[in-house]
Protein backbone atom coordinates (compact mmCIF):
# COMPACT_ATOMS: atom_id res chain seq x y z
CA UNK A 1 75.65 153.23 99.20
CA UNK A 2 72.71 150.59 98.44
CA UNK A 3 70.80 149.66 101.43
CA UNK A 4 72.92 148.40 104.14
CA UNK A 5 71.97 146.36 106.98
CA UNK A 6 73.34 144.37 110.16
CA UNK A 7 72.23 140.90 111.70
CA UNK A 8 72.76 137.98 113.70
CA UNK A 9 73.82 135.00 111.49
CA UNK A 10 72.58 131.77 111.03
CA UNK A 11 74.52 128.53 111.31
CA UNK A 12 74.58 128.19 107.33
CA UNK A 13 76.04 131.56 107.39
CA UNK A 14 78.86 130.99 109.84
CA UNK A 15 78.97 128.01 107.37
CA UNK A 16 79.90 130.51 105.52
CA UNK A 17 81.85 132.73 107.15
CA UNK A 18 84.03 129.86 107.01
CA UNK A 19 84.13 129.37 104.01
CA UNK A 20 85.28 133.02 102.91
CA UNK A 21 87.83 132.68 105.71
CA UNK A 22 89.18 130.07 103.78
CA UNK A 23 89.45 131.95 100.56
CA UNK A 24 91.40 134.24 102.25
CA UNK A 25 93.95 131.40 103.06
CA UNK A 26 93.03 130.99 106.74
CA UNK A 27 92.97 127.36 106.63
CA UNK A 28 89.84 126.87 109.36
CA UNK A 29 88.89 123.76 110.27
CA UNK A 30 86.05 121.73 108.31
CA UNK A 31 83.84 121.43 111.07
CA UNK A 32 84.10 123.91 113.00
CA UNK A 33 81.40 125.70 112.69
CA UNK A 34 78.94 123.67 114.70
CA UNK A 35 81.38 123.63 117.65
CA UNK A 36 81.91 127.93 116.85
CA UNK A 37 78.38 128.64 116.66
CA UNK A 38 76.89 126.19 119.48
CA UNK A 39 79.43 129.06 121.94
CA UNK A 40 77.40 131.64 121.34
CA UNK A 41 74.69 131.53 118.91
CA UNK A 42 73.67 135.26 119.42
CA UNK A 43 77.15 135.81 118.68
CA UNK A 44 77.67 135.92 114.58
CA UNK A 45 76.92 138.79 112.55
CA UNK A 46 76.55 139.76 108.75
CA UNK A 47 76.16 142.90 107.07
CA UNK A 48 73.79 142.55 103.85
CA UNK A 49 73.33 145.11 100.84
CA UNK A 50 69.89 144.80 99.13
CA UNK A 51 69.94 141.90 100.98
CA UNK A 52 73.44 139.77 99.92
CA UNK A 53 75.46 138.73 102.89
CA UNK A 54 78.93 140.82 102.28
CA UNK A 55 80.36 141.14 105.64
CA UNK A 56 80.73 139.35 108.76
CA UNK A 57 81.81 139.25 112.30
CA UNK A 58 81.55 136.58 115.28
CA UNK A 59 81.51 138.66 119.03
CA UNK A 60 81.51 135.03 121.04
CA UNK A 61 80.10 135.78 124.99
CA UNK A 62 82.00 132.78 126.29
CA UNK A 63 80.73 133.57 129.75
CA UNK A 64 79.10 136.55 131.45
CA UNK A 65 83.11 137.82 132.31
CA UNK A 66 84.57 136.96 128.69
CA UNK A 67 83.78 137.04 125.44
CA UNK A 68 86.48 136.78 122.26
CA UNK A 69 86.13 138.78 118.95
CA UNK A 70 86.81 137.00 115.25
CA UNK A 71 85.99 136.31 111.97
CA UNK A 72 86.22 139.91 110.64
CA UNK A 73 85.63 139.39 106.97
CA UNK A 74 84.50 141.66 104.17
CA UNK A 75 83.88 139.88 100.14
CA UNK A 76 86.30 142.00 98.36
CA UNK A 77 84.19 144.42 96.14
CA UNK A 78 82.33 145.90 99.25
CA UNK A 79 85.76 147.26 101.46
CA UNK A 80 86.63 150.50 101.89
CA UNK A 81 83.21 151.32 101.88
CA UNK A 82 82.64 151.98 105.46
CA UNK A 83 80.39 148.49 105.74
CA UNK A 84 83.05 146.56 107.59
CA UNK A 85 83.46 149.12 110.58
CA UNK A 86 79.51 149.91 110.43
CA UNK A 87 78.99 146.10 111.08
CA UNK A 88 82.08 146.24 113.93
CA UNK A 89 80.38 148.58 115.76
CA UNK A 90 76.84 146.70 116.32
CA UNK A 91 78.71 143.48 116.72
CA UNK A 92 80.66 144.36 119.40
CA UNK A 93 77.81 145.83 121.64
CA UNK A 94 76.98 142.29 122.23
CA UNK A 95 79.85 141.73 124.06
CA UNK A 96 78.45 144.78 126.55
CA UNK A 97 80.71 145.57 129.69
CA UNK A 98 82.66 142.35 129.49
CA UNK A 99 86.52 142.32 128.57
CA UNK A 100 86.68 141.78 124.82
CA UNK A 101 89.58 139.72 123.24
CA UNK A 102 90.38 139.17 120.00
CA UNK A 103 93.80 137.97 117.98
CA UNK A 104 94.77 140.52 115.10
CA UNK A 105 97.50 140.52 112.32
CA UNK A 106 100.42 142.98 113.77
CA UNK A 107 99.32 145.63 111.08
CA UNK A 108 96.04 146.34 112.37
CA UNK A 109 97.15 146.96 116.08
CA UNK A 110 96.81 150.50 115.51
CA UNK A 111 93.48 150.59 114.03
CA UNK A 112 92.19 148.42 117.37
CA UNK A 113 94.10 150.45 119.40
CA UNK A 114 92.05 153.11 118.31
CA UNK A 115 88.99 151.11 119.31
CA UNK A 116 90.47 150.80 123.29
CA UNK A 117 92.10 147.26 122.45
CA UNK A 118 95.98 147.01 123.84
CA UNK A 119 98.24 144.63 123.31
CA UNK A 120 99.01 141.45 126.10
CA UNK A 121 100.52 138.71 124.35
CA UNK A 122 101.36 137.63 120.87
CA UNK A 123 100.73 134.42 118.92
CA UNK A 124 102.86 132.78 116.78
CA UNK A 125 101.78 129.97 114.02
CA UNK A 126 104.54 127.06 113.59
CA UNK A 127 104.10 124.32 111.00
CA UNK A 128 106.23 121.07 110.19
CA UNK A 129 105.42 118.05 108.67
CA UNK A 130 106.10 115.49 111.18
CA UNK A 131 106.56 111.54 110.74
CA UNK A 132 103.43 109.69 111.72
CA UNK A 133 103.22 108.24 115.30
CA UNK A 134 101.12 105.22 117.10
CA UNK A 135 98.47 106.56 118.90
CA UNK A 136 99.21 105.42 122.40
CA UNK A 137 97.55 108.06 124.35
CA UNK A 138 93.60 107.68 124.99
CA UNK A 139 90.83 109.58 123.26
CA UNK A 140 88.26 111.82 125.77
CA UNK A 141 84.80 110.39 126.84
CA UNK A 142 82.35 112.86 127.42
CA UNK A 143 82.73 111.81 130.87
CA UNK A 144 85.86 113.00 130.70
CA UNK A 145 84.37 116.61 130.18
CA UNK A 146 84.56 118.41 133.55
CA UNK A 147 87.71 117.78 134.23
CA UNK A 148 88.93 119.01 130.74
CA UNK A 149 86.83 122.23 131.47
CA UNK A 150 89.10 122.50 135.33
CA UNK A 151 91.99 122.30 133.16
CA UNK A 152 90.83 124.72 130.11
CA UNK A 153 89.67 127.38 132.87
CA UNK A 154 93.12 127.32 134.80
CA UNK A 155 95.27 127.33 131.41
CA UNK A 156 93.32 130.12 130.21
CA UNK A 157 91.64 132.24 132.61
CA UNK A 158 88.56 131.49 130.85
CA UNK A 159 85.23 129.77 131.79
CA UNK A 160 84.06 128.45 128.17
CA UNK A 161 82.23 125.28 128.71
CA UNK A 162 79.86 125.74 125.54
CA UNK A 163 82.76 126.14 123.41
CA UNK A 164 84.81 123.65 124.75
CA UNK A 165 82.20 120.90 125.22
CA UNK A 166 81.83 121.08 121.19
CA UNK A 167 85.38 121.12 120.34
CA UNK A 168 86.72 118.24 122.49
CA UNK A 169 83.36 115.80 121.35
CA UNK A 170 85.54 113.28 118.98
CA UNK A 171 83.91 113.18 115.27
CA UNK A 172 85.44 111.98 111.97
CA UNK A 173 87.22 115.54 111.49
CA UNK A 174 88.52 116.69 115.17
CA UNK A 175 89.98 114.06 117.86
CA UNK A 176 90.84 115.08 121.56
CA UNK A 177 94.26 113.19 123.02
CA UNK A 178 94.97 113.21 126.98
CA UNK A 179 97.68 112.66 129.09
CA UNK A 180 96.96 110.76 132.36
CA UNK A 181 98.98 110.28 135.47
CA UNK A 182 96.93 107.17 137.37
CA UNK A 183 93.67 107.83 137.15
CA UNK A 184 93.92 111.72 136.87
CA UNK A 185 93.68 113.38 133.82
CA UNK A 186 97.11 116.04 133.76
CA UNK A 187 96.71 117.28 129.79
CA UNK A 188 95.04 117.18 126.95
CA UNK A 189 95.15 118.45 123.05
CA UNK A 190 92.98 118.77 120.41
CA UNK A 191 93.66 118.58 116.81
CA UNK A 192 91.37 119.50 113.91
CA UNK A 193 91.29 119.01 110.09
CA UNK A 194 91.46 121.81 108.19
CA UNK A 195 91.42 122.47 104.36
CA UNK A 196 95.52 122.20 104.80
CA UNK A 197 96.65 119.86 107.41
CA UNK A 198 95.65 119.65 110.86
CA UNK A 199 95.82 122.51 113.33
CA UNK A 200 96.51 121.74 117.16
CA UNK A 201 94.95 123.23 120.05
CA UNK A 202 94.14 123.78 122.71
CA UNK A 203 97.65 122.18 124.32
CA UNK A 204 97.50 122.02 127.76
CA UNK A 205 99.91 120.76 129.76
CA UNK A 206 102.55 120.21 132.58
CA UNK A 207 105.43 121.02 130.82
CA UNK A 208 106.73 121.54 127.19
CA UNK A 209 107.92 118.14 126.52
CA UNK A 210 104.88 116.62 127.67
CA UNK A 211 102.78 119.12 124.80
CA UNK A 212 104.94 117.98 122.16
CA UNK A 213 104.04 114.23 123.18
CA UNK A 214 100.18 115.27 123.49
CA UNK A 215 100.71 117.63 119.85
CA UNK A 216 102.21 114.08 118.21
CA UNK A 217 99.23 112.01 119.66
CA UNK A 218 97.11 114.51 118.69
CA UNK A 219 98.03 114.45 114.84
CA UNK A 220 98.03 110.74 114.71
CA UNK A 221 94.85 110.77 116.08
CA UNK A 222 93.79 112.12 112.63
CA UNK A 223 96.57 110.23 110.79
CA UNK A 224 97.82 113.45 109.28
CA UNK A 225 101.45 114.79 109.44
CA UNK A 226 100.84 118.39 108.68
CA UNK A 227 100.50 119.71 111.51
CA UNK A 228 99.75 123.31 112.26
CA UNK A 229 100.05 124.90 116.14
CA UNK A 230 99.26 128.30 117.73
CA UNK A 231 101.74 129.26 119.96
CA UNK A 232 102.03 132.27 122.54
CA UNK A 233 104.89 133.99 123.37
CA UNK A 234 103.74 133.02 127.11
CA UNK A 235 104.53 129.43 126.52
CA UNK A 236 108.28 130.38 124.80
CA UNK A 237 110.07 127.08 126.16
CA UNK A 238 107.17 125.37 124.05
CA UNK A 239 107.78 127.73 120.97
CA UNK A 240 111.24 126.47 121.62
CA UNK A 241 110.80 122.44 121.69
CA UNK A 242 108.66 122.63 118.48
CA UNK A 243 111.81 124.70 116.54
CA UNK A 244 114.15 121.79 117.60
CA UNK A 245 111.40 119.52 115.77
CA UNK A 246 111.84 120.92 112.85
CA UNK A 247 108.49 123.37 113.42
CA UNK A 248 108.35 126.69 111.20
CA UNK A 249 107.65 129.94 112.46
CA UNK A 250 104.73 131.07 109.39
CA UNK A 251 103.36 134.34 110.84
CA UNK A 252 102.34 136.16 113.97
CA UNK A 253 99.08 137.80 115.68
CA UNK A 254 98.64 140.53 118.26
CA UNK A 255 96.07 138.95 120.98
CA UNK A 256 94.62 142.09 122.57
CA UNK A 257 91.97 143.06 124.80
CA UNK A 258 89.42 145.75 125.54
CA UNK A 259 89.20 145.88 129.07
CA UNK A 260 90.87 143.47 131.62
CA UNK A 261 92.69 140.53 130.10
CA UNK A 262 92.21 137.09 131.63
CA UNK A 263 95.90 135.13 133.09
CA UNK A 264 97.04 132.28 131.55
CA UNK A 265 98.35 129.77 133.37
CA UNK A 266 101.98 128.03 132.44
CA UNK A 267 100.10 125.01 131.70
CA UNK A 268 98.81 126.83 127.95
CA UNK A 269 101.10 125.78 125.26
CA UNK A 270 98.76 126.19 122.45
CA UNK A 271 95.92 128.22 121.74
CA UNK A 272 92.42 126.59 120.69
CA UNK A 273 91.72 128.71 117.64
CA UNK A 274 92.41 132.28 116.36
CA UNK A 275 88.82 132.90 115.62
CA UNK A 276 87.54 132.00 119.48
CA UNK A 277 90.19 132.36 121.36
C-alpha cells in the first residue's frame, strides 16, 4: 500500500464528506455541515494516501457521557484495502470511555458487533409526497433555545447543546417549527433541505398526532412536499400515523451502541439525522 495516513478533518473536508455521502445516494442535507462540524470539531477524520483524502469518518463527543459515530465513507477504488478499518480504529479512540452510538445498515450489524456494538433500537426511513400546508405554527427564536435543549435532552437521553444550537438556528435551507400550549413551548421539529426533498427531524412531541401536525409545519416551512422522516421503532404509533398518510417505508438502520445506551423518552418521534444521531 502507498503511504497511508489518518487525521482530523477540516470543515471543507466534512464539506466533503458530504458530498461523497451524497454520491452514494444518502441524500444529506445542503447545509449541514456547519451545524455537523460546529458539534464536535475534533470529531471528523480522513484517511489520505500520498496525501489524497480517500476515507472518512465523523466520531461526534456530543457531551463528556455521549458521543455518536457516522459518516463512514471510503471513494470506491481504495476499499477492501484495509484503509477504511485502519481509519475506524483511530477515529473511534476519540470517543474514549464514553458510550458510542452509531446507526448502521442491517448488513453490517455483524461486523460492529464484532467491534462490541449491540443492537437497541432500529430506524426506519418513510417518505411521501404530501400536499403543501399554511404555515400556522411559529418559527424558533434563539431565545427559544434552552427550552428546545430541556426538550431534546428528555426525548433523547442526550445532552447535545452544540449540535442542537446549530441545527434549530433558522437559515434559507433548514427551518425549526414549534408547538406551544400558552406560553410553554410542548414540541418542536426541524426540517432540512437536502439534495432530494426535505428530511424531518428531530420530532419531538406529546403524542403522534401532534408530530404529524409539527412534520406538516415543518415541510411548509421550506415549501417543499417531499418529505423524508426517520422513524424508530420506539415511536411505532408514530411509524403508524405517517403509513395512514400515505408515508413509505424506504429502508431500515440498526442504531447500536458500544457501551450503555441512553433512554429515549415517548416524546421522540423522529430522529435528528443518521449521521449524528
Amino acid at each position: 500500500m502507498s503511504d497511508l495516513s489518518c487525521r482530523t478533518a477540516t470543515l471543507p473536508e466534512v464539506v466533503q464528506m458530504l458530498d461523497w455521502a451524497a454520491e452514494e445516494g444518502w441524500n444529506p442535507g445542503i447545509d449541514d455541515a456547519a451545524a455537523f462540524y460546529a458539534a464536535d470539531p475534533e470529531g471528523f477524520f480522513v484517511a489520505e494516501v500520498d496525501g489524497q483524502p480517500v476515507a472518512a469518518i465523523s466520531v461526534v463527543n456530543h457531551s463528556d457521557a455521549h458521543a455518536f459515530l457516522g459518516l463512514y465513507l471510503c471513494r470506491p477504488a481504495f476499499r477492501d484495502q484495509g484503509i477504511g478499518f485502519a481509519l475506524w480504529q483511530n477515529a473511534i479512540a476519540h470517543a474514549g470511555t464514553r458510550p458510542l452510538g452509531l446507526d448502521g445498515v442491517p448488513a453490517q450489524e455483524a461486523n460492529y458487533a464484532k467491534s462490541g456494538f449491540a443492537l437497541v433500537d432500529r430506524t426506519r426511513r418513510l417518505t411521501a409526497t404530501l400536499p403543501l400546508q399554511a404555515l400556522t405554527l411559529p418559527l424558533s427564536r434563539p431565545e427559544d433555545f434552552p427550552a428546545l435543549a430541556r426538550l431534546d435532552r428528555a426525548a433523547t437521553g442526550v445532552c447535545r447543546q452544540r449540535f442542537l444550537r446549530g441545527w434549530v438556528d433558522n437559515i434559507a435551507t433548514r427551518k425549526t417549527v414549534l408547538l406551544r400550549e400558552a406560553a410553554e413551548i410542548t414540541g418542536f421539529a426541524t426540517a432540512r433541505r437536502c439534495r432530494e426533498g426535505v428530511k424531518i427531524g428531530p420530532i419531538v412531541a406529546p403524542d403522534a398526532m401532534a408530530a404529524l401536525h409539527l412534520a406538516g409545519q415543518a415541510a411548509a416551512a421550506l415549501a417543499e412536499p417531499l418529505t423524508i422522516i426517520d422513524v424508530p421503532d420506539g415511536s411505532a404509533a408514530f411509524g403508524a400515523v405517517l403509513r395512514r398518510n400515505g408515508f413509505v417505508e424506504g429502508f431500515g438502520t440498526a442504531r447500536m451502541y458500544r457501551g450503555a445506551a441512553p433512554q429515549n423518552g415517548d416524546t421522540l418521534h423522529a430522529v435528528a439525522t443518521l449521521e449524528l444521531g
